[in-house]
C-alpha atoms as a PDB file:
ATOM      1  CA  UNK A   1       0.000   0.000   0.000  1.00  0.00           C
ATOM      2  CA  UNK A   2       1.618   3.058  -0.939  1.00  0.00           C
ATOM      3  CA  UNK A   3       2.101   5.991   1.953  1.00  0.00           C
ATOM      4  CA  UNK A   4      -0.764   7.961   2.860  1.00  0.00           C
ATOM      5  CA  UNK A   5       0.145  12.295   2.735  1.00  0.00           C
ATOM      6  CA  UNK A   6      -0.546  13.460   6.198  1.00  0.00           C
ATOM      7  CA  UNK A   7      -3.419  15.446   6.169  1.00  0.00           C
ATOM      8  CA  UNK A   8      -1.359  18.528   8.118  1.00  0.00           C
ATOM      9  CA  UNK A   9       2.216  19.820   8.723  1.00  0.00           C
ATOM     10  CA  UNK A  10       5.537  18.296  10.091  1.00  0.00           C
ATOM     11  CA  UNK A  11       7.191  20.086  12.902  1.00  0.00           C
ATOM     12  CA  UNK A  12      10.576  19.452  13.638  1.00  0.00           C
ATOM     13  CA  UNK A  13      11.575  19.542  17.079  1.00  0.00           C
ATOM     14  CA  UNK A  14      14.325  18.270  19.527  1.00  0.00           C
ATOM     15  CA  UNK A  15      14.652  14.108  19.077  1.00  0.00           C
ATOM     16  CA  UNK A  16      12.049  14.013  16.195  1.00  0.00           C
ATOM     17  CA  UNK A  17       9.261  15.625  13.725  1.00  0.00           C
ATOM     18  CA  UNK A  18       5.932  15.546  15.035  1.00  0.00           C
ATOM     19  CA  UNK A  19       2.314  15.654  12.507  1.00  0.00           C
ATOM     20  CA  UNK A  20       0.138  18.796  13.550  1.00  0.00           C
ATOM     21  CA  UNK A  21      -3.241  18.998  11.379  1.00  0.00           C
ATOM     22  CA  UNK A  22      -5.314  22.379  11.994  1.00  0.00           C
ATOM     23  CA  UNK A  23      -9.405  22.620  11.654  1.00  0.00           C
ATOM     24  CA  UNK A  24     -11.931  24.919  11.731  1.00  0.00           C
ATOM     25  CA  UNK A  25     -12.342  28.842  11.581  1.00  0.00           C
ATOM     26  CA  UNK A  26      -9.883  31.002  13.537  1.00  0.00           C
ATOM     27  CA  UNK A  27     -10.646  31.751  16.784  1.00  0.00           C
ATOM     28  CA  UNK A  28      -9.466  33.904  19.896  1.00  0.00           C
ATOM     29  CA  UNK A  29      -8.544  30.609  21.442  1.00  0.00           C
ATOM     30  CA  UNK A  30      -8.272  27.153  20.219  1.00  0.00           C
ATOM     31  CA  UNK A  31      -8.658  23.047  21.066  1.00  0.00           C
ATOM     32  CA  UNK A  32      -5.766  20.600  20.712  1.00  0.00           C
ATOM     33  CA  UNK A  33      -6.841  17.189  21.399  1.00  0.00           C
ATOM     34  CA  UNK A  34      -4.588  14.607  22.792  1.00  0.00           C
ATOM     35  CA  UNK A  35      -4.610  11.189  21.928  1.00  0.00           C
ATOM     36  CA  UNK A  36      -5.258   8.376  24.412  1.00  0.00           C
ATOM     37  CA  UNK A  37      -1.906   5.757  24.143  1.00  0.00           C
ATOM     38  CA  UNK A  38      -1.859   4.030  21.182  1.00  0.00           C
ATOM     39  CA  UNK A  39      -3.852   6.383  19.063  1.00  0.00           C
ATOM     40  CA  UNK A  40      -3.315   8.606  16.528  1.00  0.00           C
ATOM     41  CA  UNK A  41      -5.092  11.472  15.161  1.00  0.00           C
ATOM     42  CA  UNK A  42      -7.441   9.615  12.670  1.00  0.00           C
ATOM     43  CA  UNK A  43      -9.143   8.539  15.378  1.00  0.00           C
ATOM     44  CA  UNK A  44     -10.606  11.615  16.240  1.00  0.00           C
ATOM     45  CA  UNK A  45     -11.719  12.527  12.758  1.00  0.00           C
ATOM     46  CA  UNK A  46     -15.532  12.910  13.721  1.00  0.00           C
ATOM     47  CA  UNK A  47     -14.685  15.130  16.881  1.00  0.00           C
ATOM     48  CA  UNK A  48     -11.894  17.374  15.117  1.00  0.00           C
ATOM     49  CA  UNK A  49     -15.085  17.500  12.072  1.00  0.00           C
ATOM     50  CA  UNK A  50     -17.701  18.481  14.717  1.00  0.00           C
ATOM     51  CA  UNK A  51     -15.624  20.677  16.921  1.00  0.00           C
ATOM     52  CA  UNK A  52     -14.301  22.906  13.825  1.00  0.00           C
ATOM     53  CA  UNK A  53     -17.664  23.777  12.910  1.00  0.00           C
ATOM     54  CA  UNK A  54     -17.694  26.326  16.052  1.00  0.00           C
ATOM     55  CA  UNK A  55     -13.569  26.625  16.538  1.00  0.00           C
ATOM     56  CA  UNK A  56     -10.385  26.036  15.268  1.00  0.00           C
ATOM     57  CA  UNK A  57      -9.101  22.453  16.625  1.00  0.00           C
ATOM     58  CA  UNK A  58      -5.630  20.623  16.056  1.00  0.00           C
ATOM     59  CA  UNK A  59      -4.894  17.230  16.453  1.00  0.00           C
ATOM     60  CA  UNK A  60      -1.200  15.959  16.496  1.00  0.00           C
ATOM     61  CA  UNK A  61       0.548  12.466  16.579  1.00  0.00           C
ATOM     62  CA  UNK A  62       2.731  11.550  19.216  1.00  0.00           C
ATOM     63  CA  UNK A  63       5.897  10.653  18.199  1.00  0.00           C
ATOM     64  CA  UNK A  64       6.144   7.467  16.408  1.00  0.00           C
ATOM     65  CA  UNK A  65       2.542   7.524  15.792  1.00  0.00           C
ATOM     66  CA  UNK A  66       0.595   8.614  13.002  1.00  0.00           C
ATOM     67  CA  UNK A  67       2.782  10.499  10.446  1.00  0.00           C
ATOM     68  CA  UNK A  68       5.438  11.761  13.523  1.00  0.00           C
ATOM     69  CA  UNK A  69       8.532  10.042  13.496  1.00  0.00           C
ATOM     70  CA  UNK A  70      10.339   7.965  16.248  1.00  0.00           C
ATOM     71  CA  UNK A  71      11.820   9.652  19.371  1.00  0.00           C
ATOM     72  CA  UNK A  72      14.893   8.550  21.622  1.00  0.00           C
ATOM     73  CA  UNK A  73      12.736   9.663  24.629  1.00  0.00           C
ATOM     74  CA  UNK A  74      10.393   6.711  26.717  1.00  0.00           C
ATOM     75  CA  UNK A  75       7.170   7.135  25.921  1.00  0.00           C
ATOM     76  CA  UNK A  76       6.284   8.262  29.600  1.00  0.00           C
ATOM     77  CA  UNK A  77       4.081  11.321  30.529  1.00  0.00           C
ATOM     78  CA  UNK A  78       7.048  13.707  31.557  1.00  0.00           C
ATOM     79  CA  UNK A  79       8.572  12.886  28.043  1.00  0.00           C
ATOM     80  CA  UNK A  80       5.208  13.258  26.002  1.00  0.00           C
ATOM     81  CA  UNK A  81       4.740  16.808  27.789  1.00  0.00           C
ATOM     82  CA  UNK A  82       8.046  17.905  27.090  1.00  0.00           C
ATOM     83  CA  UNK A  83       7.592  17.203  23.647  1.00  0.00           C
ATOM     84  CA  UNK A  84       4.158  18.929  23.159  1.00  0.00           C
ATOM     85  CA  UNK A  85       5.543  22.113  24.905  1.00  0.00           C
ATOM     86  CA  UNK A  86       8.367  21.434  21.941  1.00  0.00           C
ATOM     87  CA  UNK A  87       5.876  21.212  19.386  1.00  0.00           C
ATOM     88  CA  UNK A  88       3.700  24.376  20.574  1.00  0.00           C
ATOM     89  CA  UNK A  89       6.481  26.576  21.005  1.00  0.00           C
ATOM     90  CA  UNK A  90       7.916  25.398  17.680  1.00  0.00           C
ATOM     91  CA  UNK A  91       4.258  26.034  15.940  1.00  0.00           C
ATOM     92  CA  UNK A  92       2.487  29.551  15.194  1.00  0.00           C
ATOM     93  CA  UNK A  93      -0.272  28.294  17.593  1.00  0.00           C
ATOM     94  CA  UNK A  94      -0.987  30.855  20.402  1.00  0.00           C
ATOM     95  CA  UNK A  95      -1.234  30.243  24.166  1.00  0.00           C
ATOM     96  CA  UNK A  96      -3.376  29.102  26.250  1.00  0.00           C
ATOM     97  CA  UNK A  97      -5.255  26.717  24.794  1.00  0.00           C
ATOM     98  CA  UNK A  98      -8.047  24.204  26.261  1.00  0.00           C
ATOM     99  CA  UNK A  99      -6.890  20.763  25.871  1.00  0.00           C
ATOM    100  CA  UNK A 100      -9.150  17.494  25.337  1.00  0.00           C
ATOM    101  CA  UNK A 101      -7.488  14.616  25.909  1.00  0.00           C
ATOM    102  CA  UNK A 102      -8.645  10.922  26.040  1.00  0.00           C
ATOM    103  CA  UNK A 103      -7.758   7.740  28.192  1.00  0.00           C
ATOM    104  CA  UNK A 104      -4.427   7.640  29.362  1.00  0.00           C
ATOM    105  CA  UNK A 105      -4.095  11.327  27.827  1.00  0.00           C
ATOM    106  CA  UNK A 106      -4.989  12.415  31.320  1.00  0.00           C
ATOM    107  CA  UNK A 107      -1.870  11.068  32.474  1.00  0.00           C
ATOM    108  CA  UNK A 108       0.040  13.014  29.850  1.00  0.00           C
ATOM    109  CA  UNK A 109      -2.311  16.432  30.460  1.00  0.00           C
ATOM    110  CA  UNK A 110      -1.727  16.496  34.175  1.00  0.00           C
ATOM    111  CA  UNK A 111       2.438  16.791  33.780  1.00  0.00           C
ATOM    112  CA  UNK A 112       1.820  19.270  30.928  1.00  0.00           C
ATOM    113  CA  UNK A 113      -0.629  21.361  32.939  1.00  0.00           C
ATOM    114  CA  UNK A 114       1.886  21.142  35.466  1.00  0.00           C
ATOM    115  CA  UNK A 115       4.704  22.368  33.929  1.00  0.00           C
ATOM    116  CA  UNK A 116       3.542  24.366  31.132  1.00  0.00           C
ATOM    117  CA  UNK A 117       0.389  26.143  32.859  1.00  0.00           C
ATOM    118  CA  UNK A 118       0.770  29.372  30.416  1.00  0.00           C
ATOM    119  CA  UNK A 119      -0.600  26.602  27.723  1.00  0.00           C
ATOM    120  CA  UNK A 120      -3.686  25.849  29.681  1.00  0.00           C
ATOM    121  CA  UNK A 121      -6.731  27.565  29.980  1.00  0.00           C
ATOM    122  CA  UNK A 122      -8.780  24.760  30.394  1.00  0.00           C
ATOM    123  CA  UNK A 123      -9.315  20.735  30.004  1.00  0.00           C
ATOM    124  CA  UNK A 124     -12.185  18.233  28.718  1.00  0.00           C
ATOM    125  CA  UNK A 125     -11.081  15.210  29.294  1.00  0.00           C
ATOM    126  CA  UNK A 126     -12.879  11.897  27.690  1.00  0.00           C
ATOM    127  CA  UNK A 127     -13.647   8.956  29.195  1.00  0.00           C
ATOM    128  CA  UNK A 128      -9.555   9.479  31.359  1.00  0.00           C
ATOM    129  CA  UNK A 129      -7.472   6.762  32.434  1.00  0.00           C
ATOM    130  CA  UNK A 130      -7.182   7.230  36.303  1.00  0.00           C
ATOM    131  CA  UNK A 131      -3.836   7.174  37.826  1.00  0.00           C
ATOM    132  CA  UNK A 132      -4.863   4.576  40.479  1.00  0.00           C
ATOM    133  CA  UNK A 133      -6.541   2.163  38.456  1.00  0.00           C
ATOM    134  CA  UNK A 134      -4.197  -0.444  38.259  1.00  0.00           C
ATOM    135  CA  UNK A 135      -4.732  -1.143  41.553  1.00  0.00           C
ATOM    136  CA  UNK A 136      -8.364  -0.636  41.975  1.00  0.00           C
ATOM    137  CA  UNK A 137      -9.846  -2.519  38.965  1.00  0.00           C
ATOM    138  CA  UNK A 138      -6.719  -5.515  39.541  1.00  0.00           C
ATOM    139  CA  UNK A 139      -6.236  -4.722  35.906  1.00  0.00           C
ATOM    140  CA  UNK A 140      -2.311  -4.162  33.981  1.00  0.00           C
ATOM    141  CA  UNK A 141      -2.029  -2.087  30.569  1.00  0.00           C
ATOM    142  CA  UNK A 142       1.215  -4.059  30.003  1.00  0.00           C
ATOM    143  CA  UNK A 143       0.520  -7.986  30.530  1.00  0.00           C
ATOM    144  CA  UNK A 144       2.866 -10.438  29.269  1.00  0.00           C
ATOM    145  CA  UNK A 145      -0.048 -10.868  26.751  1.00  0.00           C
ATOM    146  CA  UNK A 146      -0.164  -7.480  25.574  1.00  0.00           C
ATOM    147  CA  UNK A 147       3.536  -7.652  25.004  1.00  0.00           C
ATOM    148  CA  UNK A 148       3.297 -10.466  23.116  1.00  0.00           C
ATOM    149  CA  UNK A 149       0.827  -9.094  20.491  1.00  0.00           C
ATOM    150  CA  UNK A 150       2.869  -6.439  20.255  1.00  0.00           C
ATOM    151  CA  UNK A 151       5.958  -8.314  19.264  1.00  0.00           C
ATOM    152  CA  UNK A 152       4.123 -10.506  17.251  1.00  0.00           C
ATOM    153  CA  UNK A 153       2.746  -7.720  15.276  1.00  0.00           C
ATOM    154  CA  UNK A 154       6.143  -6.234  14.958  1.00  0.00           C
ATOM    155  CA  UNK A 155       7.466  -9.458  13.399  1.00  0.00           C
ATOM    156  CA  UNK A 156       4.656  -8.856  11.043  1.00  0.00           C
ATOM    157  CA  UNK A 157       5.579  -5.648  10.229  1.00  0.00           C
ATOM    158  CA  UNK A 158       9.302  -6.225   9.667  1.00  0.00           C
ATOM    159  CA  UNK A 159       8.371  -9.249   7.341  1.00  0.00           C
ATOM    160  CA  UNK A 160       6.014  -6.920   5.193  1.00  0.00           C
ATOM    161  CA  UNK A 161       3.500  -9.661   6.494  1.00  0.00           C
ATOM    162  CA  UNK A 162       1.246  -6.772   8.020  1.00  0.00           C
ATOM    163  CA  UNK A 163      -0.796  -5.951   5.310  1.00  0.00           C
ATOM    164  CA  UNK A 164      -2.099  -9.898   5.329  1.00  0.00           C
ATOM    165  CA  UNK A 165      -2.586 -10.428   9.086  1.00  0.00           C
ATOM    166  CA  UNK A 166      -2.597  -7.830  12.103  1.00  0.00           C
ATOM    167  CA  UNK A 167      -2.988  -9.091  15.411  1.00  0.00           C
ATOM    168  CA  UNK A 168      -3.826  -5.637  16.357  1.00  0.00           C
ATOM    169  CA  UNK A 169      -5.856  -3.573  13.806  1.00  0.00           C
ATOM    170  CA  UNK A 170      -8.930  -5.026  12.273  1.00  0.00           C
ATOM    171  CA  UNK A 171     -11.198  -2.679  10.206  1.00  0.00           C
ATOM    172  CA  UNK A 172     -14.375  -4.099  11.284  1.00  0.00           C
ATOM    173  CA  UNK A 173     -14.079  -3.411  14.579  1.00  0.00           C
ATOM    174  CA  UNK A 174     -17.142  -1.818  16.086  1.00  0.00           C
ATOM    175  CA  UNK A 175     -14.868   1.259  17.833  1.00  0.00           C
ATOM    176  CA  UNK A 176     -13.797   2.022  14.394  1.00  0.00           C
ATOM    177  CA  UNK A 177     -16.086   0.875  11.866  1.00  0.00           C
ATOM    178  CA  UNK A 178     -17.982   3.558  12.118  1.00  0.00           C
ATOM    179  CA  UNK A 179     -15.032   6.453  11.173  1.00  0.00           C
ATOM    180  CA  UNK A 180     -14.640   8.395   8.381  1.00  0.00           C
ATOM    181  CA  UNK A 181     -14.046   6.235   5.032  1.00  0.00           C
ATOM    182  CA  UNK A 182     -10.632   8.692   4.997  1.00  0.00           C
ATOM    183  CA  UNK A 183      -9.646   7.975   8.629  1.00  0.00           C
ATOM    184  CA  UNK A 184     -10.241   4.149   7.888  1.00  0.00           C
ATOM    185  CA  UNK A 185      -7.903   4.265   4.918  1.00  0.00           C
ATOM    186  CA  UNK A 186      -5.518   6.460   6.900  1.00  0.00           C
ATOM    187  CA  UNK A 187      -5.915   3.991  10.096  1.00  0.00           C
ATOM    188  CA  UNK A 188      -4.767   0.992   7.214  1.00  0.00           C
ATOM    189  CA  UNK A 189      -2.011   2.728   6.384  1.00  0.00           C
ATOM    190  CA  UNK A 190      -0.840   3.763   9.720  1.00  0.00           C
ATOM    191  CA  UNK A 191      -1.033  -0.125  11.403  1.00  0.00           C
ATOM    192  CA  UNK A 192       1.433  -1.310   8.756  1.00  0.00           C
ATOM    193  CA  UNK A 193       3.838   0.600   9.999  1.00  0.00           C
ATOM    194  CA  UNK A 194       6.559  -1.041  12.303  1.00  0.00           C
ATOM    195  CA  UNK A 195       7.143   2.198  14.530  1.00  0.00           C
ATOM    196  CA  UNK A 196       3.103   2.194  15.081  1.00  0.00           C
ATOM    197  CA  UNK A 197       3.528  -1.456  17.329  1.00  0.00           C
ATOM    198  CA  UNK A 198       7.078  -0.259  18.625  1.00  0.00           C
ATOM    199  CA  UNK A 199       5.762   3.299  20.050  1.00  0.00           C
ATOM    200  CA  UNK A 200       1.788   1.115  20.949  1.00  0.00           C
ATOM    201  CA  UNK A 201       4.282  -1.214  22.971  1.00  0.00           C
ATOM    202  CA  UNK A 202       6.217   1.552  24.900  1.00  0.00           C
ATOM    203  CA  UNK A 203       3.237   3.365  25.530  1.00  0.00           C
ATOM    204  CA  UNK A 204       1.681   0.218  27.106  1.00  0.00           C
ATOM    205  CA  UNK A 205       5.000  -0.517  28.718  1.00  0.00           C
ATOM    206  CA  UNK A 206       5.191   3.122  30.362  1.00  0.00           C
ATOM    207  CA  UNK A 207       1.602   3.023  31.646  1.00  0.00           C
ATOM    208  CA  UNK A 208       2.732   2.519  34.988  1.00  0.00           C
ATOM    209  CA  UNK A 209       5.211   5.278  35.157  1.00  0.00           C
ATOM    210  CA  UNK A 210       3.236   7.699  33.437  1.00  0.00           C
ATOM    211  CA  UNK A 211       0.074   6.721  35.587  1.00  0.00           C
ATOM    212  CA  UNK A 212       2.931   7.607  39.022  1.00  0.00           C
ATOM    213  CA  UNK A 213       4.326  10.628  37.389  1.00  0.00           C
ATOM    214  CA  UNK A 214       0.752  12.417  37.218  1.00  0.00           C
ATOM    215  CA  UNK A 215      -0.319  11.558  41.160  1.00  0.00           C
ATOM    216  CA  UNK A 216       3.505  13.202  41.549  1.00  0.00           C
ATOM    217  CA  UNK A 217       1.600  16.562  40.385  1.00  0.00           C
ATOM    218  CA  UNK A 218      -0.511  19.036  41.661  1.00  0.00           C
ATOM    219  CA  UNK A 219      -4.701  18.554  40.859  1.00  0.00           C
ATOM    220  CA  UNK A 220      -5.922  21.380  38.175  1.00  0.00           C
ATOM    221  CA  UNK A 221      -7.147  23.670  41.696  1.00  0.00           C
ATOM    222  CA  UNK A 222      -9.433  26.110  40.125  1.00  0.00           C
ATOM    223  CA  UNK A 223      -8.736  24.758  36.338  1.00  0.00           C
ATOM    224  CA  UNK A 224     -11.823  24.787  34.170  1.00  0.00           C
ATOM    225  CA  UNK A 225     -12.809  20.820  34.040  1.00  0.00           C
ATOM    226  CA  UNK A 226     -14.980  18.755  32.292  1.00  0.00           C
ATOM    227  CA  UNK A 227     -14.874  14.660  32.498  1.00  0.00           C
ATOM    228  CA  UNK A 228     -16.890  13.114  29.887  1.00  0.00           C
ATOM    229  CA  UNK A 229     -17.487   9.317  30.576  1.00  0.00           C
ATOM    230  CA  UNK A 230     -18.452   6.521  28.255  1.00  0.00           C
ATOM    231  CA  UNK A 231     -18.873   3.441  30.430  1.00  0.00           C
ATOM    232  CA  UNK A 232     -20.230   1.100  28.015  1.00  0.00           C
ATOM    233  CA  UNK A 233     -17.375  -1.346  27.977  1.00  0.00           C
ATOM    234  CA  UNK A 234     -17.178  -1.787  31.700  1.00  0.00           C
ATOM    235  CA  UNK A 235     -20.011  -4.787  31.656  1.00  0.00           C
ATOM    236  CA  UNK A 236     -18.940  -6.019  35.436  1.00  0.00           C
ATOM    237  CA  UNK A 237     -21.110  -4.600  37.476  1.00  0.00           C
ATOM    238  CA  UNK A 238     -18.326  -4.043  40.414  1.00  0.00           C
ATOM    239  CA  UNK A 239     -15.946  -2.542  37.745  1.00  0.00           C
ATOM    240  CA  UNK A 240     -18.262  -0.443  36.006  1.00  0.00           C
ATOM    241  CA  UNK A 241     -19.338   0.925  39.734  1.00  0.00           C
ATOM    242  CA  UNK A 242     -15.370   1.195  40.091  1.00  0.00           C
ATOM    243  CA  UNK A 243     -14.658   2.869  37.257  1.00  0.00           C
ATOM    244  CA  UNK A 244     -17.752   6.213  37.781  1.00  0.00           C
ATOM    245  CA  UNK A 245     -15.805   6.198  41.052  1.00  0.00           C
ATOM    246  CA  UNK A 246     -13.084   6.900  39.264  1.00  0.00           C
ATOM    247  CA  UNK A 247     -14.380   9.254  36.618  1.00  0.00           C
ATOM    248  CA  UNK A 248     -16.020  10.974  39.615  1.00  0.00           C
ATOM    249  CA  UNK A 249     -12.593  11.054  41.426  1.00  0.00           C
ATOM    250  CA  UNK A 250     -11.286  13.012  38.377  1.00  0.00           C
ATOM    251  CA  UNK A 251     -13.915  15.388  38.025  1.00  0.00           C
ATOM    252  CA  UNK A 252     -13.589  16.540  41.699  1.00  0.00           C
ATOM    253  CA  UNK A 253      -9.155  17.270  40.782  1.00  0.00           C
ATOM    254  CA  UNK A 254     -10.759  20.849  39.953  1.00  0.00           C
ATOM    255  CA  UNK A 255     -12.880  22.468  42.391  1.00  0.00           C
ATOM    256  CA  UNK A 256     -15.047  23.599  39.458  1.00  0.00           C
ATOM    257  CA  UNK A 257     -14.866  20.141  37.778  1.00  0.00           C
ATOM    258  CA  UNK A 258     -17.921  18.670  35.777  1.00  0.00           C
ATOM    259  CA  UNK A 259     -18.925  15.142  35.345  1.00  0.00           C
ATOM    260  CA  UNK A 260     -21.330  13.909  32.387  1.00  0.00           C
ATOM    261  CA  UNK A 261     -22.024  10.297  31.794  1.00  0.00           C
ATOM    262  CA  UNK A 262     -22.920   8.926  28.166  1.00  0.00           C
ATOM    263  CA  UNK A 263     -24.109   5.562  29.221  1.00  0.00           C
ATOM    264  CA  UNK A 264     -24.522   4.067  25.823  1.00  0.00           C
ATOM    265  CA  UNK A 265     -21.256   5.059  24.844  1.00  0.00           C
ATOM    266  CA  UNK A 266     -17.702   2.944  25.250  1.00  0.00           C
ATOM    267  CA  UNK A 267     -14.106   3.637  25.690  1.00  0.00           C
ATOM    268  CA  UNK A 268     -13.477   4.842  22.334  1.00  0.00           C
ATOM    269  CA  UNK A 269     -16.817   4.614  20.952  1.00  0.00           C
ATOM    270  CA  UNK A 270     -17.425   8.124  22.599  1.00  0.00           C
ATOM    271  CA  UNK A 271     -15.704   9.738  19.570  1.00  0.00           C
ATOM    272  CA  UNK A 272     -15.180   7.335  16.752  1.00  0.00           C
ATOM    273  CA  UNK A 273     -19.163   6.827  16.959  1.00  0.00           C
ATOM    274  CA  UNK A 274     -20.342  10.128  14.614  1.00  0.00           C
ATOM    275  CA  UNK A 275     -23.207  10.908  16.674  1.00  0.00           C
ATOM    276  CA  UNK A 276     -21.867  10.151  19.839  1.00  0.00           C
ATOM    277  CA  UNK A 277     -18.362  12.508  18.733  1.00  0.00           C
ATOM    278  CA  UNK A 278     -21.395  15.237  17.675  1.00  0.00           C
ATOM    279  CA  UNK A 279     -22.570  15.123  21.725  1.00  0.00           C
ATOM    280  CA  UNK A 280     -18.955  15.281  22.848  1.00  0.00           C
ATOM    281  CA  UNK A 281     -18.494  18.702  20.538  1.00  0.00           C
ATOM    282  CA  UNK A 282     -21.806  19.930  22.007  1.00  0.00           C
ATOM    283  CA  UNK A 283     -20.795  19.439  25.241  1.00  0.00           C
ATOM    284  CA  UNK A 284     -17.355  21.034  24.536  1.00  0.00           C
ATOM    285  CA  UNK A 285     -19.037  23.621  23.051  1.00  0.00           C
ATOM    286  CA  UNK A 286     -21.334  24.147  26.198  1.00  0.00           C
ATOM    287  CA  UNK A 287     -18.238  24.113  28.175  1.00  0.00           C
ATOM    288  CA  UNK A 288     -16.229  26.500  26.254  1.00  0.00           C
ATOM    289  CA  UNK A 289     -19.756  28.887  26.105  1.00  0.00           C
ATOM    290  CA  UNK A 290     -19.655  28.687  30.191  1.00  0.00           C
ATOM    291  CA  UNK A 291     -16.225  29.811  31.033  1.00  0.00           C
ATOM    292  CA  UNK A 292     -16.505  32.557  28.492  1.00  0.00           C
ATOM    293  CA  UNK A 293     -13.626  31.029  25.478  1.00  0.00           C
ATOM    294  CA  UNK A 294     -16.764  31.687  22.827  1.00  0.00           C
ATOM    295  CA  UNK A 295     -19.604  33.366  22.508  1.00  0.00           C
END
């Protein structure tokens, strides 16, 4: 299959050249979203579509991800915010900005809001991975049997096999069946890629770390906050109970923190699903309406 153009710009900065892809009509502030691990920006092709019909949104790969090259940096929290700071200052994008970030992106957006607060002004964060959740659902990111899908699909890749068999990426998936024809054929491309399973893998494989490096920070204080949950997937009664806990728990990191549930919506179903990704930008755009960023 040959290589898919990225859809936006390449951005060299320290270690490697990140993707950045801009959307929607200029505004006085804008909306980067942040991948959860793993992902890449075609993923969020129905939210970026819904969002920039009211603001300008950019979506950006992670290094090794997507259209970004490899880094030489773990794929750890305090790494992925150094590297966003990198790519902002590096951009034309102006500060602050409000920040949506998904899953384990909550890891990543607690460092960053940390250490780079002139960035912030605010945070939506979709269905987030919370930093003590290891522990309280008895669950692991990175299993041994995780790794080995991950190695298996690197063999794959390495062999040119990828295109035949994947381990990992299957089109008909229900949590991405239902994106874009573009993002789909994007996604195809992507997942043959050997640096997609060897960045997935350390991503997995940093969980952990990046999970204790954001419960090393500071909560968001008086941050504008907005959880968004979609706890579809969680069919264990216990977990699922678990997991709003958690959610919950996340929400209440900002002493103006919101909490919305979409109960018929999963883990990555909340976005890739087009009219569940149109509710998301609604509520975004109720959220951005409230704290005074639009009009």
């Amino acid at each position: 299959m040959k290589s898919i153009p990225s859809p936006g710009i390449k951005i060299a900065i320290p270690n490697t050249v990140l993707h950045l892809s801009r959307s929607g009509p200029k505004s006085d502030i804008s909306i980067l979203v942040e991948a959860g691990a793993t992902c890449c920006s075609p993923h969020y092709a129905h939210l970026q579509q819904e969002i920039a019909k009211f603001m300008q949104v950019y979506t950006y790969d992670r290094a090794g991800l997507g259209w970004s090259d490899l880094s030489n940096n773990p794929r750890d929290a305090e790494s992925i915010a150094l590297e966003l700071f990198q790519l902002l200052e590096a951009s034309n994008i102006n500060a602050p900005l409000i920040l949506v970030g998904h899953s384990a992106a909550c890891f990543y957006l607690r460092v960053f809001a940390h250490k780079y607060p002139q960035w912030v002004a605010a945070i939506v964060l979709l269905d987030p991975s919370h930093p003590k959740q290891e522990s309280i659902l008895d669950s692991r990111a990175y299993t041994p049997a995780v790794k080995r899908v991950q190695r298996k699909a690197q063999w794959l890749a390495r062999l040119n096999l990828i295109g035949f068999y994947s381990p990992v990426f299957k089109l008909d998936n229900p949590k991405i069946s239902t994106l874009p024809e573009s993002a789909k054929t994007q996604l195809t491309w992507i997942y043959k890629q050997l640096k997609t399973y060897i960045t997935s893998e350390a991503e997995y494989a940093q969980f952990s770390n990046s999970a204790k490096q954001a419960l090393s920070k500071p909560k968001f204080n008086d941050l504008p906050l907005k959880v968004i949950t979609g706890p579809a997937d969680m069919v264990d009664p216990v977990q699922h109970q678990h997991w709003m806990d958690l959610q919950a728990d996340i929400a209440g990191w900002s002493s103006i923190g919101e909490h919305i549930v979409f109960k018929d919506a999963g883990h990555m179903t909340l976005f890739t699903d087009k009219k569940n990704a149109k509710k998301v930008a609604d509520e975004v755009l109720i959220f951005c309406q409230k704290h005074g960023f639009v009009t």
